[in-house]
Protein backbone atom coordinates (compact mmCIF):
# COMPACT_ATOMS: atom_id res chain seq x y z
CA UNK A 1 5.61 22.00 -30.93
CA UNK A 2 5.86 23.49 -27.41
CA UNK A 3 7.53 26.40 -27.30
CA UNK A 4 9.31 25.71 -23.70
CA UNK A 5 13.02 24.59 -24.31
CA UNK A 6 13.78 23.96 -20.76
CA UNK A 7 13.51 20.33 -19.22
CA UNK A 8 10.56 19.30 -17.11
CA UNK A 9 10.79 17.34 -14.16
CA UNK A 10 8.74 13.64 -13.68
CA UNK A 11 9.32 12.27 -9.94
CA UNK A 12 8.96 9.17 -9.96
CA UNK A 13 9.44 8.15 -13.15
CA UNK A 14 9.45 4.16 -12.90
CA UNK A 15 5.96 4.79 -10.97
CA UNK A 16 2.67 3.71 -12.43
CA UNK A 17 1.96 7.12 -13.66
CA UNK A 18 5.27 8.63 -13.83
CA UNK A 19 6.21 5.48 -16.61
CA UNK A 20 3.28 6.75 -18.70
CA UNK A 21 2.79 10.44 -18.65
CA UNK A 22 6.86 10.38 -19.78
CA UNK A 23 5.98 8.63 -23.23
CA UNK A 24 3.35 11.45 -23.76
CA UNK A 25 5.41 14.13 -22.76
CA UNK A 26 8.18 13.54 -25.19
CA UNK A 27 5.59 12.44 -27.95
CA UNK A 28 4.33 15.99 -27.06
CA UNK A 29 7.41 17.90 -28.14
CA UNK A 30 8.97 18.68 -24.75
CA UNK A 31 12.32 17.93 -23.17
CA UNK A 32 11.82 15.77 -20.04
CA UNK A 33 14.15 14.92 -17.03
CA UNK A 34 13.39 11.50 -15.68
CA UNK A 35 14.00 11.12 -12.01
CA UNK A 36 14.03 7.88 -9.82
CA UNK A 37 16.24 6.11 -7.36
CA UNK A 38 17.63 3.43 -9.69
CA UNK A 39 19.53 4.48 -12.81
CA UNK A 40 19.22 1.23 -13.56
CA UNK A 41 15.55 1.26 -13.78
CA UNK A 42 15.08 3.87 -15.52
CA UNK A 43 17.55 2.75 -18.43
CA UNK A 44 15.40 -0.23 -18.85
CA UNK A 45 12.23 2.08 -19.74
CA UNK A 46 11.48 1.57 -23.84
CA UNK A 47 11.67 5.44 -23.67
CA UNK A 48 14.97 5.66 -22.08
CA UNK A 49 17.00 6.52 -25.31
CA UNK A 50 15.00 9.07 -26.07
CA UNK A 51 16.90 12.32 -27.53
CA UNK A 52 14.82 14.75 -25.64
CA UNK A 53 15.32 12.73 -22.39
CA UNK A 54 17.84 13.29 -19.44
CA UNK A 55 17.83 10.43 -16.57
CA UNK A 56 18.36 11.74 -13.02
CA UNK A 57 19.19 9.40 -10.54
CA UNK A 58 17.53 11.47 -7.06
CA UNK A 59 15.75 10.47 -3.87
CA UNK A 60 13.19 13.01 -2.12
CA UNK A 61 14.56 11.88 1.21
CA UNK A 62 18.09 12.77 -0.09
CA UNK A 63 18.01 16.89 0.07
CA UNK A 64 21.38 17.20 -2.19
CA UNK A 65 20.11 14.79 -5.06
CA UNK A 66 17.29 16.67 -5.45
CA UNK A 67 18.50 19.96 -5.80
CA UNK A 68 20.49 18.49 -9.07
CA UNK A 69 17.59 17.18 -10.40
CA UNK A 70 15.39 20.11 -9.97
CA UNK A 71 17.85 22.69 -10.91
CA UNK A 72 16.98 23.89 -14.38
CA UNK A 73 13.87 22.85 -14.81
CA UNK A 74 10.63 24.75 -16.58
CA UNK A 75 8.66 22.99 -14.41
CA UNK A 76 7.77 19.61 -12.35
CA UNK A 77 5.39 16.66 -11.65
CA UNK A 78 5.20 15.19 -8.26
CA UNK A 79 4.07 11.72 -8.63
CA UNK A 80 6.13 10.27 -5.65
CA UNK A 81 4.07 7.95 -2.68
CA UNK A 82 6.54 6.13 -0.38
CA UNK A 83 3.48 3.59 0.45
CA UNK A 84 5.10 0.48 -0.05
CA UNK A 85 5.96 -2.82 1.02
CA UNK A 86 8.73 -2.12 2.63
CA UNK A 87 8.09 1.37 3.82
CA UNK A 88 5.00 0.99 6.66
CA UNK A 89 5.67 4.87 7.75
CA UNK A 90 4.46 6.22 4.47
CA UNK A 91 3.09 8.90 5.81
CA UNK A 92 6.43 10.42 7.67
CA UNK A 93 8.29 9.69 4.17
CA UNK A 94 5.94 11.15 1.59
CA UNK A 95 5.94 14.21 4.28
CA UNK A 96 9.56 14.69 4.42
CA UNK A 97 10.05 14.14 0.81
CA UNK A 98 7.41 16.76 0.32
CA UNK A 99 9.11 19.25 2.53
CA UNK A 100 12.41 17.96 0.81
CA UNK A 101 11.08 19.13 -2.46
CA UNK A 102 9.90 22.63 -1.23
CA UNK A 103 13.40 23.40 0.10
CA UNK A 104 14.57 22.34 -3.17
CA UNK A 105 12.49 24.55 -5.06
CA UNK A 106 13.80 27.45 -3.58
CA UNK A 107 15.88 29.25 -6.09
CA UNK A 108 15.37 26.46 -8.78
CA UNK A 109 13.61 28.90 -11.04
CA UNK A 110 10.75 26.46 -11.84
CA UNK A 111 7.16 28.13 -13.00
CA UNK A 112 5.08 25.29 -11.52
CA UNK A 113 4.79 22.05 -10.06
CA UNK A 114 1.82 19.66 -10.67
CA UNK A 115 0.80 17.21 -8.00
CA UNK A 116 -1.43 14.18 -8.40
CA UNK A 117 -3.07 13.59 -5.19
CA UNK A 118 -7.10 11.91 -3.58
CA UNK A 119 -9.77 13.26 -3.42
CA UNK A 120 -11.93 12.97 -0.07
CA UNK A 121 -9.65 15.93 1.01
CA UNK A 122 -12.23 17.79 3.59
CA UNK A 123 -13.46 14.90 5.11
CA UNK A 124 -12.88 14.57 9.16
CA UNK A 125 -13.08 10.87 9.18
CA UNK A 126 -10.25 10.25 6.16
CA UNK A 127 -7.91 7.02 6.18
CA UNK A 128 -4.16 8.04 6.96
CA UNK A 129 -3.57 7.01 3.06
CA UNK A 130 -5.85 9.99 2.04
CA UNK A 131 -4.50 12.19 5.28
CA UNK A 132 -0.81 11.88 3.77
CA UNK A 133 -2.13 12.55 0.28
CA UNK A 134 -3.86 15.80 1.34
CA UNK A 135 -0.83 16.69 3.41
CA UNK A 136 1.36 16.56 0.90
CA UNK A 137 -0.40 18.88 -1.22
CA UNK A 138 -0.45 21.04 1.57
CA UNK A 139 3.11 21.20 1.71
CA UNK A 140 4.16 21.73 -1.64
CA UNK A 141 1.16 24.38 -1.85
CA UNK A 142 3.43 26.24 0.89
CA UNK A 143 6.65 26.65 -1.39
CA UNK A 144 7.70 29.43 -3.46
CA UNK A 145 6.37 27.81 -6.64
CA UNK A 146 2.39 28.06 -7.75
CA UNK A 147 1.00 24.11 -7.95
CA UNK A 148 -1.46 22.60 -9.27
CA UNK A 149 -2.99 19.55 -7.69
CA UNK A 150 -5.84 17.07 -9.62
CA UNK A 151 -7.03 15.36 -6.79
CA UNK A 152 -8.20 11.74 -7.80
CA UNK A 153 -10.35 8.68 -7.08
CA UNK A 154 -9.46 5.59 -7.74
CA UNK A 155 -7.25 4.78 -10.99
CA UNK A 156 -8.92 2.44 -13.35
CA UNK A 157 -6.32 1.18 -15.78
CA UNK A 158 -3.70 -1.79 -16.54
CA UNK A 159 -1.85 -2.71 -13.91
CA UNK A 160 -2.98 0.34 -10.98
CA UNK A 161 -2.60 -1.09 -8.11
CA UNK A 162 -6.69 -0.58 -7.46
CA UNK A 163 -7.06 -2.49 -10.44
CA UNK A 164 -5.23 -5.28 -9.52
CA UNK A 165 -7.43 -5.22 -6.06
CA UNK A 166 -10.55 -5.39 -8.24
CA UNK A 167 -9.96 -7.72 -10.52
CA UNK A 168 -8.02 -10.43 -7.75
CA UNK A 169 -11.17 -9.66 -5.29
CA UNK A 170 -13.79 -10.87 -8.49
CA UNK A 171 -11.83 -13.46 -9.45
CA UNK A 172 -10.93 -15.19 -6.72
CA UNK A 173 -13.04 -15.32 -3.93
CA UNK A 174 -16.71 -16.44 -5.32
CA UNK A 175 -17.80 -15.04 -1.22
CA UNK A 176 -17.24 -11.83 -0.37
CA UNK A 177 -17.64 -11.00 3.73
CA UNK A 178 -17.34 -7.17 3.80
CA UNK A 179 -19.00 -4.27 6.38
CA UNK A 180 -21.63 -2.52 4.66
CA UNK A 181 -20.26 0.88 5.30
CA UNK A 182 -17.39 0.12 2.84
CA UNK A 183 -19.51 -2.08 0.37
CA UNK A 184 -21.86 1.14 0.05
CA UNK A 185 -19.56 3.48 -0.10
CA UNK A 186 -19.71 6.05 -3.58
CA UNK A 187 -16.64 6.27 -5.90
CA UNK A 188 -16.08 8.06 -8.68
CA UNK A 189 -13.21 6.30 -10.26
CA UNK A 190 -11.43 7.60 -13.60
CA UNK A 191 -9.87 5.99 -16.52
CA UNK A 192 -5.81 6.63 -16.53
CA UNK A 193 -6.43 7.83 -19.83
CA UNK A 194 -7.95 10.41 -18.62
CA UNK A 195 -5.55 11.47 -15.57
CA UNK A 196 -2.77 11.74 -17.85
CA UNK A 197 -4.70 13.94 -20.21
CA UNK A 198 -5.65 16.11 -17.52
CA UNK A 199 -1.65 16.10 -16.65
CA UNK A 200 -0.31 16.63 -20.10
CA UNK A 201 -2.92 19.53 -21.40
CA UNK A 202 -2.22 21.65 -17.97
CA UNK A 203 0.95 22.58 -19.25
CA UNK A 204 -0.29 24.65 -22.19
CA UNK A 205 -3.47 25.77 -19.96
CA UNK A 206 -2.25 28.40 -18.03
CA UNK A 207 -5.14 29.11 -16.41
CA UNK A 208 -4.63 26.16 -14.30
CA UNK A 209 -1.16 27.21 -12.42
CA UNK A 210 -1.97 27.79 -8.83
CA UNK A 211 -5.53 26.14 -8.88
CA UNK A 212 -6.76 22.97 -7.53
CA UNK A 213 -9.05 20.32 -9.27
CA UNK A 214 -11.33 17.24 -8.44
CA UNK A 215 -11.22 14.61 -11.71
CA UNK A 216 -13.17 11.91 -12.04
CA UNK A 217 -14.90 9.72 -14.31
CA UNK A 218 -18.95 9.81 -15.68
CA UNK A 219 -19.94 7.17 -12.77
CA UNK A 220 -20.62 7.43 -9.58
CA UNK A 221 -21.30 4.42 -8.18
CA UNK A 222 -20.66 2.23 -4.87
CA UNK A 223 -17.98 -0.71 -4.45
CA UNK A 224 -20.83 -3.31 -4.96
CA UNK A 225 -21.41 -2.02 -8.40
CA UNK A 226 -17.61 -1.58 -9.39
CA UNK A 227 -17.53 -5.32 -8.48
CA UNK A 228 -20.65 -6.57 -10.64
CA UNK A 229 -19.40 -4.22 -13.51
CA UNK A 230 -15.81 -5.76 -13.45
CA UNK A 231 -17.65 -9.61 -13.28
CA UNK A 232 -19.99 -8.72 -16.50
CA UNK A 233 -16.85 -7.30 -18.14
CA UNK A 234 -15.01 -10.19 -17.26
CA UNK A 235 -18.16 -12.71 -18.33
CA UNK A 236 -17.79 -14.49 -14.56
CA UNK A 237 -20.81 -14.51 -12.75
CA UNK A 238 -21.22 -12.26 -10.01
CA UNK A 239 -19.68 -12.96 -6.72
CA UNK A 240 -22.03 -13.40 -3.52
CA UNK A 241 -21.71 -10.47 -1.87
CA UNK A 242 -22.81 -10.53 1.93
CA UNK A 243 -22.73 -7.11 4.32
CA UNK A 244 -23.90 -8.12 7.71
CA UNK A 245 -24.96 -4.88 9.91
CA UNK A 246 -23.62 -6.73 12.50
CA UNK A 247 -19.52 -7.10 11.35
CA UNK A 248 -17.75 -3.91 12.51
CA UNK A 249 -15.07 -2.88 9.82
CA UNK A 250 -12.62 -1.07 12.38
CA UNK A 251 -12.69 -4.22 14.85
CA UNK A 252 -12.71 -7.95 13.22
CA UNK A 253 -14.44 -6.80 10.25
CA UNK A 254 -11.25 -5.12 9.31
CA UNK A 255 -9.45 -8.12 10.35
CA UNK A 256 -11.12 -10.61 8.48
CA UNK A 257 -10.53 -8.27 5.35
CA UNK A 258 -7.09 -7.63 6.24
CA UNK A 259 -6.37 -11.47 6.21
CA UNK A 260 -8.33 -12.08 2.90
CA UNK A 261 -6.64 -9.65 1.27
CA UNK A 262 -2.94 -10.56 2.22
CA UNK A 263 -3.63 -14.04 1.35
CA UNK A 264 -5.76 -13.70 -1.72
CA UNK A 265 -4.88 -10.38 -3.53
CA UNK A 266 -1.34 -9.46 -5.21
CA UNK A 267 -0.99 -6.23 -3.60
CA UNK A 268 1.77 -6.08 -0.92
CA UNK A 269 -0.19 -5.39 2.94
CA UNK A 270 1.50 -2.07 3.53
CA UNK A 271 -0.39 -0.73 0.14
CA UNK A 272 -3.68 -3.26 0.63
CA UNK A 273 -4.13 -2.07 4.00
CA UNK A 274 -3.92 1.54 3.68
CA UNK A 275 -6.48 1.21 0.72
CA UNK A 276 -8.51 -0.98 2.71
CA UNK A 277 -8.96 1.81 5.42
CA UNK A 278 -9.53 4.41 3.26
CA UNK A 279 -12.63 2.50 1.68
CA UNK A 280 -14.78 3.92 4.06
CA UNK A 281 -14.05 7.28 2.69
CA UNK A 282 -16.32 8.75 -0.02
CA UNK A 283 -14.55 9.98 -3.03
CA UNK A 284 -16.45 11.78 -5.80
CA UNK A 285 -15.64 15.02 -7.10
CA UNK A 286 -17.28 18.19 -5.54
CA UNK A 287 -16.44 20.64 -8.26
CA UNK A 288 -15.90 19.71 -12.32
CA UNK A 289 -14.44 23.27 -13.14
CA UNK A 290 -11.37 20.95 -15.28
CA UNK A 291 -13.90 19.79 -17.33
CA UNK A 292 -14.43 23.33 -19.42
CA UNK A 293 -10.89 24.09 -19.25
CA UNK A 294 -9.43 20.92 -20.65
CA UNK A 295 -12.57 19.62 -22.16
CA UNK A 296 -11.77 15.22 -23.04
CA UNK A 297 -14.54 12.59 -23.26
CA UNK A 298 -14.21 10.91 -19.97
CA UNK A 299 -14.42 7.04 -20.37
CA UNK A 300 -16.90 5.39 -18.25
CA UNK A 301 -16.20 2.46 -15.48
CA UNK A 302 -17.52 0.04 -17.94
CA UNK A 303 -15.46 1.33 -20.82
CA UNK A 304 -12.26 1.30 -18.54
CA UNK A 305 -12.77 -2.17 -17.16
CA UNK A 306 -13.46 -3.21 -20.45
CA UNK A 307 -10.02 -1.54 -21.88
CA UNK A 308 -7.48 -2.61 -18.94
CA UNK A 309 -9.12 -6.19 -19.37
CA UNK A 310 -8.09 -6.24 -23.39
CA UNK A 311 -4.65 -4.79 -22.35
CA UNK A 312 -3.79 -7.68 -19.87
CA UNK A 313 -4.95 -10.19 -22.65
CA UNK A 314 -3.05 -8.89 -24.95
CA UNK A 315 0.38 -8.47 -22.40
CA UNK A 316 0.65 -4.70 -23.78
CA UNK A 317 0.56 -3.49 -20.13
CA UNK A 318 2.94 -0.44 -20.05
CA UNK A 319 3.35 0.26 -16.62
CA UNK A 320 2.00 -1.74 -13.31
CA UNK A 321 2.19 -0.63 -9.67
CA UNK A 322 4.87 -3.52 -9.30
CA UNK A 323 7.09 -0.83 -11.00
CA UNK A 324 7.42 1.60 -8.20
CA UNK A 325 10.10 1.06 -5.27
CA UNK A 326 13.50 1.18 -4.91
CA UNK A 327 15.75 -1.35 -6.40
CA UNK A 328 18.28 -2.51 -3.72
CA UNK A 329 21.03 -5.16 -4.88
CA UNK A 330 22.85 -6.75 -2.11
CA UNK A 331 26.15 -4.88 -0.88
CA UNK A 332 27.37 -8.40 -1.39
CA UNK A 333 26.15 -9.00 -4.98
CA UNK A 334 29.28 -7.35 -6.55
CA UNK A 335 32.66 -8.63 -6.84
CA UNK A 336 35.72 -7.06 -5.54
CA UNK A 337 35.56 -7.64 -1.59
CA UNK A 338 37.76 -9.81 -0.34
CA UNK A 339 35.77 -13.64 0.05
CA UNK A 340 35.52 -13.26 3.94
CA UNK A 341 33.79 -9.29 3.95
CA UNK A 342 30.65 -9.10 4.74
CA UNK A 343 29.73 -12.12 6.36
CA UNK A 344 28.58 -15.74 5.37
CA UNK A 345 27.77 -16.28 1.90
CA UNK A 346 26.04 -19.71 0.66
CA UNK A 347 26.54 -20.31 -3.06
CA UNK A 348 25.02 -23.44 -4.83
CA UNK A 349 24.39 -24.05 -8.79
CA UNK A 350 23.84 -26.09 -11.42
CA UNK A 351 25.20 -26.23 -14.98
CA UNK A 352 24.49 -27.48 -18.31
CA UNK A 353 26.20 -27.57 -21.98
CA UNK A 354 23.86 -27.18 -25.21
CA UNK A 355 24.58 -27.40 -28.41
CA UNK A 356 22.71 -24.06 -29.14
CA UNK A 357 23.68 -20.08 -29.36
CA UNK A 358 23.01 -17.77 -26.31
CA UNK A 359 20.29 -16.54 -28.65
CA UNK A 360 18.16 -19.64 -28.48
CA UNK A 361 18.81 -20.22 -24.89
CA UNK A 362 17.83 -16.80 -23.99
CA UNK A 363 14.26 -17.16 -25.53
CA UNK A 364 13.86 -19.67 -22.81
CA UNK A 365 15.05 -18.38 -20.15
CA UNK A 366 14.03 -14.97 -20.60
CA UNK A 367 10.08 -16.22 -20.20
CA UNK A 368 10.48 -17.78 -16.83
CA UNK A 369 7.97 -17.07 -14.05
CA UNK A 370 4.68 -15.93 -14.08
CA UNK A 371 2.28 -17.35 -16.19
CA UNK A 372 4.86 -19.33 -17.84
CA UNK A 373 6.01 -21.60 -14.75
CA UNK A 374 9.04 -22.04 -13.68
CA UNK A 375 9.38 -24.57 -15.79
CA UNK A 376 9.98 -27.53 -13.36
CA UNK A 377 8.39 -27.91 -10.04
CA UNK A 378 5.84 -25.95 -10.01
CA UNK A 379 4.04 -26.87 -7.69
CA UNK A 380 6.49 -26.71 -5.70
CA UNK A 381 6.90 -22.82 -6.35
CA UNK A 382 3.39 -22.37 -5.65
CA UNK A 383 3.51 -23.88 -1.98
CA UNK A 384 6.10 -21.49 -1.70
CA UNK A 385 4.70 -18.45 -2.69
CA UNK A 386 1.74 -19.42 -0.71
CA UNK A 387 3.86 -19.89 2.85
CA UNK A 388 4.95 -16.00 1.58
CA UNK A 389 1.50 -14.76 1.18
CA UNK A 390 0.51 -16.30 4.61
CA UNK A 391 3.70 -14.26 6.50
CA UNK A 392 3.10 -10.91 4.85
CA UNK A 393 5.10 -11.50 1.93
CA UNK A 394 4.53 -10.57 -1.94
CA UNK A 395 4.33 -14.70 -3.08
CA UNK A 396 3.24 -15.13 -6.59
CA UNK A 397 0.52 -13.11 -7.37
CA UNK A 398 2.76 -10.27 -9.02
CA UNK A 399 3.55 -12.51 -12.02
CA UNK A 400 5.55 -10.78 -14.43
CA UNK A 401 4.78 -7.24 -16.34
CA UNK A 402 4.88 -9.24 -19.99
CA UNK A 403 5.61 -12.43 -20.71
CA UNK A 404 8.92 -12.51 -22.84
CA UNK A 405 10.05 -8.87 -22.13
CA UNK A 406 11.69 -8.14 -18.88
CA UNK A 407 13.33 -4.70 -17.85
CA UNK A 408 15.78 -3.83 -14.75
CA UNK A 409 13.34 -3.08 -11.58
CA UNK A 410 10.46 -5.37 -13.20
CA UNK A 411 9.15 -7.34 -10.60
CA UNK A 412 8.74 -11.11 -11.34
CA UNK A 413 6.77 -12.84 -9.07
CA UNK A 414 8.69 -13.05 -5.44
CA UNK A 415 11.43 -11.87 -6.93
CA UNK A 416 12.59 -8.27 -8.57
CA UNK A 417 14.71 -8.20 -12.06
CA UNK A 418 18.50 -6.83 -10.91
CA UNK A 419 20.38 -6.75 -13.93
CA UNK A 420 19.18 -8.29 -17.33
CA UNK A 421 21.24 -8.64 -19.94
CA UNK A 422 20.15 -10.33 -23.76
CA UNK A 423 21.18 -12.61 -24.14
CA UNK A 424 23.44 -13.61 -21.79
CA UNK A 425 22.47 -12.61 -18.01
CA UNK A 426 20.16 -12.49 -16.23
CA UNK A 427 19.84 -11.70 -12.46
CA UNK A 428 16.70 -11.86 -9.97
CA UNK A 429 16.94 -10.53 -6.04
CA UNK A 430 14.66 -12.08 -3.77
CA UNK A 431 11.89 -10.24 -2.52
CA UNK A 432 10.03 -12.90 -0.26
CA UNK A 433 10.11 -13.33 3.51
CA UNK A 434 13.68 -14.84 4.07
CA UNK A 435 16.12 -15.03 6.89
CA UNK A 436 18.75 -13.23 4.95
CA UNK A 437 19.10 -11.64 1.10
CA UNK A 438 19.31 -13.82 -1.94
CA UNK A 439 20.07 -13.91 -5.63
CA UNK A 440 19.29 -15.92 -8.82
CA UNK A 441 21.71 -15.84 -11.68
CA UNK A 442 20.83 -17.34 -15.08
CA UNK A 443 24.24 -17.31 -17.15
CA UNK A 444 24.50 -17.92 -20.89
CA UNK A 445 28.43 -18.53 -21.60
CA UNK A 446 28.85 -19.08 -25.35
CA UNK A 447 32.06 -21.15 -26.70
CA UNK A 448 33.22 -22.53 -29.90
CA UNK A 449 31.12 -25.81 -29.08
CA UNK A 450 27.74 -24.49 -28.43
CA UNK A 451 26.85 -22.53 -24.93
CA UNK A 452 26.99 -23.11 -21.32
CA UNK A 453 23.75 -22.48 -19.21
CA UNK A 454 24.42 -21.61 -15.51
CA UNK A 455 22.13 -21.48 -13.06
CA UNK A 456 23.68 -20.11 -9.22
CA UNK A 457 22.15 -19.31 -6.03
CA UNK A 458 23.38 -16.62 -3.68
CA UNK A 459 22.10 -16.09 -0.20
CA UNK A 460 23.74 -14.19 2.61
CA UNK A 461 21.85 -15.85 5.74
CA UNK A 462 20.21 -13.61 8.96
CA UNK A 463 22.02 -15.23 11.89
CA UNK A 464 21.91 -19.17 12.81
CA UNK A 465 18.21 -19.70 11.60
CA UNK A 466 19.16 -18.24 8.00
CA UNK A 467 21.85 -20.80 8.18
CA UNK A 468 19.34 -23.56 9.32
CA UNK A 469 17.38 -22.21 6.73
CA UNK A 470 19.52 -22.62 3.69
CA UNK A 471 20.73 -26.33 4.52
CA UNK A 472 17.85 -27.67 5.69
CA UNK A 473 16.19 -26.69 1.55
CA UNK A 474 19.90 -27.40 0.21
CA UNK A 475 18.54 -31.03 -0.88
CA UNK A 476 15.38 -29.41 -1.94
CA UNK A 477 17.56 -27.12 -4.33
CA UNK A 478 19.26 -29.46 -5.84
CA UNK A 479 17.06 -31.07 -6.95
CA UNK A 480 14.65 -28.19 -8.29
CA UNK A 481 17.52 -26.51 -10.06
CA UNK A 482 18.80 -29.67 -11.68
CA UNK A 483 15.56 -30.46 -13.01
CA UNK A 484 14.73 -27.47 -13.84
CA UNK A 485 17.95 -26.83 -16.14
CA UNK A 486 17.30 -29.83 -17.94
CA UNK A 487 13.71 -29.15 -18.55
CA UNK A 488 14.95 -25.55 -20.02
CA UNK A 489 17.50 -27.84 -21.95
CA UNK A 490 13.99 -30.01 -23.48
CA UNK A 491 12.38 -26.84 -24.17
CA UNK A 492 15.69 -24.76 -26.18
CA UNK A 493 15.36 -28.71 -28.41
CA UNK A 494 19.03 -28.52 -29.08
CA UNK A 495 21.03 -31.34 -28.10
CA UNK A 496 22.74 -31.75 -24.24
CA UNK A 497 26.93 -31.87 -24.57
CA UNK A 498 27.36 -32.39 -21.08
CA UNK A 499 25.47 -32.20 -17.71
CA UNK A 500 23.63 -31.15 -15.69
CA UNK A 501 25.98 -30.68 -12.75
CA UNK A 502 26.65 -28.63 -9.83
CA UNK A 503 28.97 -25.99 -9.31
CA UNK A 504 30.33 -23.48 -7.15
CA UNK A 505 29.25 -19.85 -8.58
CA UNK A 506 31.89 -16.95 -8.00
CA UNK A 507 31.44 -14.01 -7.56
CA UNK A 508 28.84 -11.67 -9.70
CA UNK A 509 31.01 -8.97 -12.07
């Protein structure tokens, strides 16, 4: 049992990394603090009722919430990245949060903080994604607190978002078109399992405060090979990979890749692209001093492919790159304004009586999207997560993180889970390319005769084309939702008492 009684800090907890190392940390003995930006999200972690666990709700761009959340502490991880879909300027955020967090530090009485940033640090020629990274370590190297960085290639594991790249880019596209100075590039990619054991065992290694380390996996190998590795894993054949001398990759080589990759891959443009650049870049480790202090059998590429493929089949996925980002509800979602505040708001819905508990309902309901369908319509969903895809938005490739269990911040294909509530509620905000904000609200309303099913729309239109917008697919609507409740009313098999029919949803308490 460790013998440190005081907290320890994990930024960004509902991360990819952050949602992990937490779990090990507590199974480990010590007391953690949990920080994000949503309370919400973090509450709908397994590990959120954990006795040794505090949740701090704190932003790095918000000076006064982190000072709370660092105050106390033993010591820290910094696992934040603001490179998002919605944040373009990643590199001004992650370096104000970082100089946030050293202003923070200052009297905090923390030992250490541990950073997880890329490797490729020296380089002159490095992509603004592995610029920022660097940076940032910079910065937090200039505090008053000794760091310790593990600087990183690319994450092979579940759900990463490098993962996801991979295995879109071999499944999908049987052609691939790419510059040979990024399809020849070297890697040295590492196994998560790995990275968090390198981030879990520096804490009792004390030898490692201060110093920075270069992890990576056995392999070093180029993209080409990470590719045919993934499609022998897999058991697809090999994609046809071409690498003309003759297509530049900063000019319409890039291009061309930047357009496959927003239409084919699930990764949102702001996070594709900035990977995309930093292909170029070689990242293998130039020193393996880690290796004698916190001595692990490193998993190979092969191994890891072979591991995050096994997890996806069998939906035990713990954390995905989906997780990260701020969760922003609507001003507008929550009652209590009066009707007129705030500005237009277009309601439409659907309802239907069943002669069935919430209980049965719910096991319905609570597997829409992703893999599952939507149930009615699908097509139909699909044309519109491909018109998405083709105007920068997320569309359907996300899917859903499992596919019965959903938690608060869990995105679910173009949209993001807002409030879920077994089994009664559940609420989805929309995060495709609209003219204006929207919200879907699955209702279960038990009674003495079985349960009411509601299904409402929400959507606060952008000006006159939002409100072109929402009545020119009003008729479209109708008829999705409609069907759709009575298909969920086929699948619950309990008997129909009375509709479907539309109604006017109030407000959301």
């Amino acid at each position: 049992m460790p013998m440190i009684t005081k907290p320890i800090l994990v930024t960004g907890a509902t991360g990819y990394v952050g949602g992990r190392l937490i779990p090990l940390l507590l199974a480990s003995g010590y007391r953690v603090r949990a920080m994000a930006r949503s309370l919400e999200k973090l509450q709908g972690r397994a590990w959120s009722g954990h006795p040794n666990l505090e949740l701090a709700e704190a932003d790095i761009l918000d000076p006064p919430s982190l000072e709370r959340a660092v105050a106390g502490c033993f010591a820290a991880y910094y696992l934040v990245h603001s490179m998002n879909s919605a944040q373009y300027e990643f590199a001004v955020a992650d370096r104000t949060g970082a100089q946030n967090f050293v202003k923070a530090l200052a009297g905090s009485g923390l030992s250490r903080v541990i950073y997880l940033g890329g490797l490729g640090g020296n380089a002159k020629d490095l992509s603004p994604h592995l610029k920022s990274r660097a940076e940032v370590g910079s910065i937090l190297k200039s505090g008053p607190v000794p760091v310790t960085i593990f600087n990183s290639a690319h994450i092979l594991g579940s759900g990463s978002a490098s993962f996801e790249m991979l295995r879109y880019l071999v499944e999908r596209i049987p052609l691939i078109v790419i510059p040979p100075t990024v399809i020849g590039t070297r890697i040295q990619p590492i196994c998560i399992r790995n990275v968090l054991k390198y981030l879990t065992a520096c804490l009792e290694k004390e030898e490692t405060t201060g110093q920075t380390f270069d992890i990576g996996g056995p392999d070093i190998l180029t993209y080409r090979r990470l590719i045919e590795l993934y499609a022998k894993e897999r058991g697809l054949r090999k994609p046809l990979i071409i690498a003309p001398r003759l297509l530049p990759f900063f000019n319409p080589g890039r291009r061309f890749a930047s357009f496959l990759i927003k239409t084919v891959l699930p990764v949102p443009k702001s996070v594709s692209e900035s990977l995309l650049m930093g292909a170029v870049n070689e990242v293998i480790a130039r020193e393996d001093r880690i290796k004698a202090i916190i001595p692990q059998e490193l998993v190979t590429c092969g191994e890891a492919i072979r591991r995050a493929i096994q997890k996806d089949s069998l939906q035990i996925t713990e954390t995905r790159w989906t997780d990260a980002g701020e969760l922003k509800p609507p001003e507008w979602v929550h009652s209590g304004d009066a009707p007129y505040s705030g500005g237009t708001l277009l309601q439409s819905g659907f309802k239907v009586k069943l002669d069935a508990s919430p209980d049965e309902i719910w096991q319905v309901i609570s597997r829409v999207g992703g893999s599952n369908g939507w149930y009615y319509g699908d097509t139909l969903w699909k044309i519109r997560g491909w018109m998405d895809t083709l105007t920068g938005g997320v569309g359907l490739r996300r899917g859903r993180r499992h596919p019965e269990q959903l938690f608060v911040g869990d995105a679910l294909d173009f949209w993001r889970v807002l409030n879920v509530t077994p089994p009664v509620r559940l609420i989805l905000v929309a995060e495709m390319k609209l003219p204006g904000e929207a919200i879907l609200d699955f209702e279960i309303i038990p009674s003495e005769a079985g349960s009411e099913l509601r299904l409402g729309t929400r959507f606060r239109p952008r000006g006159l084309y939002g409100i072109l917008y929402w009545y020119t697919l009003l008729p479209f609507h109708d008829i999705l939702f409609g069907r759709m409740l009575r298909e969920v009313a086929k699948r619950v098999a309990k008997p129909v008492l009375g509709g479907p029919e539309k109604f006017k949803p109030g407000p959301i308490s």
